[in-house]
Protein backbone atom coordinates (compact mmCIF):
# COMPACT_ATOMS: atom_id res chain seq x y z
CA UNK A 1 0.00 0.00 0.00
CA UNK A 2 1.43 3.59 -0.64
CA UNK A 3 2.99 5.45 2.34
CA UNK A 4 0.23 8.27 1.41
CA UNK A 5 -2.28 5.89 2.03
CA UNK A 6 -0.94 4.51 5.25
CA UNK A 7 -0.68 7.98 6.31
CA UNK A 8 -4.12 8.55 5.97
CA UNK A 9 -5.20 5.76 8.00
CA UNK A 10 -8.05 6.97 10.56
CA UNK A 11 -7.47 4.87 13.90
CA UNK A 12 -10.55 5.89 15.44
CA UNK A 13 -12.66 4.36 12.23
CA UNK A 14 -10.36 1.63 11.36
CA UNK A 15 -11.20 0.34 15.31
CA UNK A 16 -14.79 1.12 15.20
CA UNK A 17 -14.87 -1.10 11.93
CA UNK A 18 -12.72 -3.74 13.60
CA UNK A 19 -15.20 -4.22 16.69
CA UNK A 20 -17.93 -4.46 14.24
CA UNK A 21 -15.77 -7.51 12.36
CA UNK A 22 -14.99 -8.99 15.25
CA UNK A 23 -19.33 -9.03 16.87
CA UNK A 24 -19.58 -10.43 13.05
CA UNK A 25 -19.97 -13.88 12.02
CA UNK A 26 -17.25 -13.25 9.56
CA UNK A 27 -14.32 -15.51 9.74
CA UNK A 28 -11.32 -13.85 11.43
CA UNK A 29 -8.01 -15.39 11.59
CA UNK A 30 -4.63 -14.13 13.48
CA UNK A 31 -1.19 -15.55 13.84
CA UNK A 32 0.96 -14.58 16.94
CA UNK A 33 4.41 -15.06 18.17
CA UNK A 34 5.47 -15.00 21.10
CA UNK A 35 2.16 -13.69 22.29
CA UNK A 36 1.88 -10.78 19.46
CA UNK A 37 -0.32 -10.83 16.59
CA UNK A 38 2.27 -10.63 13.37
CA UNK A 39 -0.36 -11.28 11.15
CA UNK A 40 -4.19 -11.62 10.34
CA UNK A 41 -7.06 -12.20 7.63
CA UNK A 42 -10.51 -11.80 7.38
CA UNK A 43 -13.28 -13.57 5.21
CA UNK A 44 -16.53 -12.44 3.93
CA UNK A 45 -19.02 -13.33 1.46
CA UNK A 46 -17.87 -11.86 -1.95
CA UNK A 47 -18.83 -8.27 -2.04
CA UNK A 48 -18.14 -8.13 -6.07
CA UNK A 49 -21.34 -7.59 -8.18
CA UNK A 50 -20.58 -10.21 -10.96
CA UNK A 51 -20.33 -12.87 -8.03
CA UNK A 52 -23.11 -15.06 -5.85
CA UNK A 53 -22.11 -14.18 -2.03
CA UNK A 54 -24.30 -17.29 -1.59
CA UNK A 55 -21.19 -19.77 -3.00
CA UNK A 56 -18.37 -17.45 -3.44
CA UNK A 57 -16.17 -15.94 -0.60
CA UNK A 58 -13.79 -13.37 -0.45
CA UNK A 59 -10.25 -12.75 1.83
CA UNK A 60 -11.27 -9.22 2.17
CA UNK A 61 -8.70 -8.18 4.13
CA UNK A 62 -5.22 -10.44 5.02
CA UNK A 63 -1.83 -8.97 6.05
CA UNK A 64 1.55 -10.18 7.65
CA UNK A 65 3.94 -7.85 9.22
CA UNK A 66 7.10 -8.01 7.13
CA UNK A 67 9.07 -9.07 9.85
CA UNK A 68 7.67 -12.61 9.63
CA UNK A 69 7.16 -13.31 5.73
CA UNK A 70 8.48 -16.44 4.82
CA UNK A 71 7.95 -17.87 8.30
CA UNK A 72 4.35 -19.39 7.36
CA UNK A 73 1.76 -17.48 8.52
CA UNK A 74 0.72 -16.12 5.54
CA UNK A 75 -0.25 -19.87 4.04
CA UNK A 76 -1.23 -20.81 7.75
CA UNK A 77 -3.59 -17.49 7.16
CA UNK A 78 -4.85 -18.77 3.51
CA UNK A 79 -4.76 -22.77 4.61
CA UNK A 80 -7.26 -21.43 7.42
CA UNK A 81 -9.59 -18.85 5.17
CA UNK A 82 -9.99 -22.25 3.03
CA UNK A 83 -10.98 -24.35 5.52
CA UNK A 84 -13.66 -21.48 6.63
CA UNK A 85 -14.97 -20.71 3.28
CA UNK A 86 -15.64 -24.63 2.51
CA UNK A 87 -16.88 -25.28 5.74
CA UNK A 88 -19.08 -22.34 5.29
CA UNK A 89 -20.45 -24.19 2.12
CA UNK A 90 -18.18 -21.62 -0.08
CA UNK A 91 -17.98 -22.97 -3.72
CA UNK A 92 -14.94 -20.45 -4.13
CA UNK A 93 -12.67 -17.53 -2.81
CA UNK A 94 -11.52 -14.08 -4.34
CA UNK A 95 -9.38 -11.70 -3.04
CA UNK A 96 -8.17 -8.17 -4.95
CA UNK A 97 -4.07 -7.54 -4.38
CA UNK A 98 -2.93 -4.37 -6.00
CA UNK A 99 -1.80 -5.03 -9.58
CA UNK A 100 1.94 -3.40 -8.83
CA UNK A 101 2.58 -6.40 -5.85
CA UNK A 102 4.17 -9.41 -7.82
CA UNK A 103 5.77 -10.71 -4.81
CA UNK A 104 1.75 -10.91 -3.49
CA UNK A 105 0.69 -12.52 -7.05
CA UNK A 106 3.29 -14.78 -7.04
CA UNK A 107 2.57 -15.72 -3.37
CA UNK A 108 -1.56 -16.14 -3.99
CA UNK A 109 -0.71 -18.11 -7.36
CA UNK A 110 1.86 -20.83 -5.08
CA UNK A 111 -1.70 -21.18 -2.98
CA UNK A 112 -3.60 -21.99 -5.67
CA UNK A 113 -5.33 -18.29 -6.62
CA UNK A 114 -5.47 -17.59 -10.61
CA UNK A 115 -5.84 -14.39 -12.05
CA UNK A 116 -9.60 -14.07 -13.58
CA UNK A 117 -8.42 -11.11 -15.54
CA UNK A 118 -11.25 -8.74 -13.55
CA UNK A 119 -9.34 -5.03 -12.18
CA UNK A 120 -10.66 -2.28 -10.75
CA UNK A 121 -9.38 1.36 -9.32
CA UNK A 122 -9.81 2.28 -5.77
CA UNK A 123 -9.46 5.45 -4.04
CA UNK A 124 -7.65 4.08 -0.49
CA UNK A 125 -7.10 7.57 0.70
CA UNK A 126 -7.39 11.35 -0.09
CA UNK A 127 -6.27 11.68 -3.70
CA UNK A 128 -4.42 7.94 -3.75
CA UNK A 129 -5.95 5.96 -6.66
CA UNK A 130 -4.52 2.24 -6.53
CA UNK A 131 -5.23 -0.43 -9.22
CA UNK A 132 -6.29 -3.63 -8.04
CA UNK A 133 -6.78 -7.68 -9.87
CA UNK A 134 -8.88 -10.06 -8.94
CA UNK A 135 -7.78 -13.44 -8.69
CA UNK A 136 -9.69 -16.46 -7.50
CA UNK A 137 -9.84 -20.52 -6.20
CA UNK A 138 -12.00 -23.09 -6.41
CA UNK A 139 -12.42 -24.72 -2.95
CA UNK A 140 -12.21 -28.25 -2.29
């Protein structure tokens, strides 16, 4: 995500939006060490127009502190928004990872993701316009 964007970041709504998740029946996922959360994800029914958010899911959120990639948690994080998403009667899962992140694509392809050639633009903060593909999994 840009450093403008970051910047931007409202605490105040970002934990007001959080409480709501977390009194959700979304499913929520975090991975600690050493008794700190490094990393976390969060799936929803798919929010995306062109999809059924009766038998597709999305990983609407999902991040790992860069101080522990390549440790795990992020497939721990993916292995576990799979397991949710099926056992939630999911058919399959999308998630949107800014176009400009190949370490990300490459990362969502290894767990299975393929890009299904959908994009869109979002505004993420005042005046910071990101672009954003789709890619998606079927679901065992």
């Amino acid at each position: 995500m840009p450093d403008a964007a970051l910047d931007e970041l409202d605490v105040s709504a970002g934990s007001l939006m959080w409480g709501k998740l977390l009194q959700s029946d979304h499913a929520i996922t975090v991975a600690e060490d050493a008794g700190q959360t490094v990393a976390f994800c969060c799936v929803v029914p798919s929010r995306d127009p062109d999809h059924n958010p009766d038998s597709d899911a999305e990983i609407s959120a999902i991040h790992v502190d860069p101080k522990h990639w390549r440790r795990g948690a992020g497939r721990a994080l993916c292995t576990a928004a799979f397991a949710a998403a099926a056992d939630s009667a999911f058919a399959k899962i999308v998630l949107w990872v800014l176009s400009t992140n190949a370490a990300a694509i490459r990362f969502y392809e290894a767990m299975g993701f393929q890009p299904d050639f959908a994009t869109k633009s979002e505004t993420v903060a005042e005046g910071v316009l990101v672009q954003l593909v789709r890619l998606r999994r079927n679901l065992p």
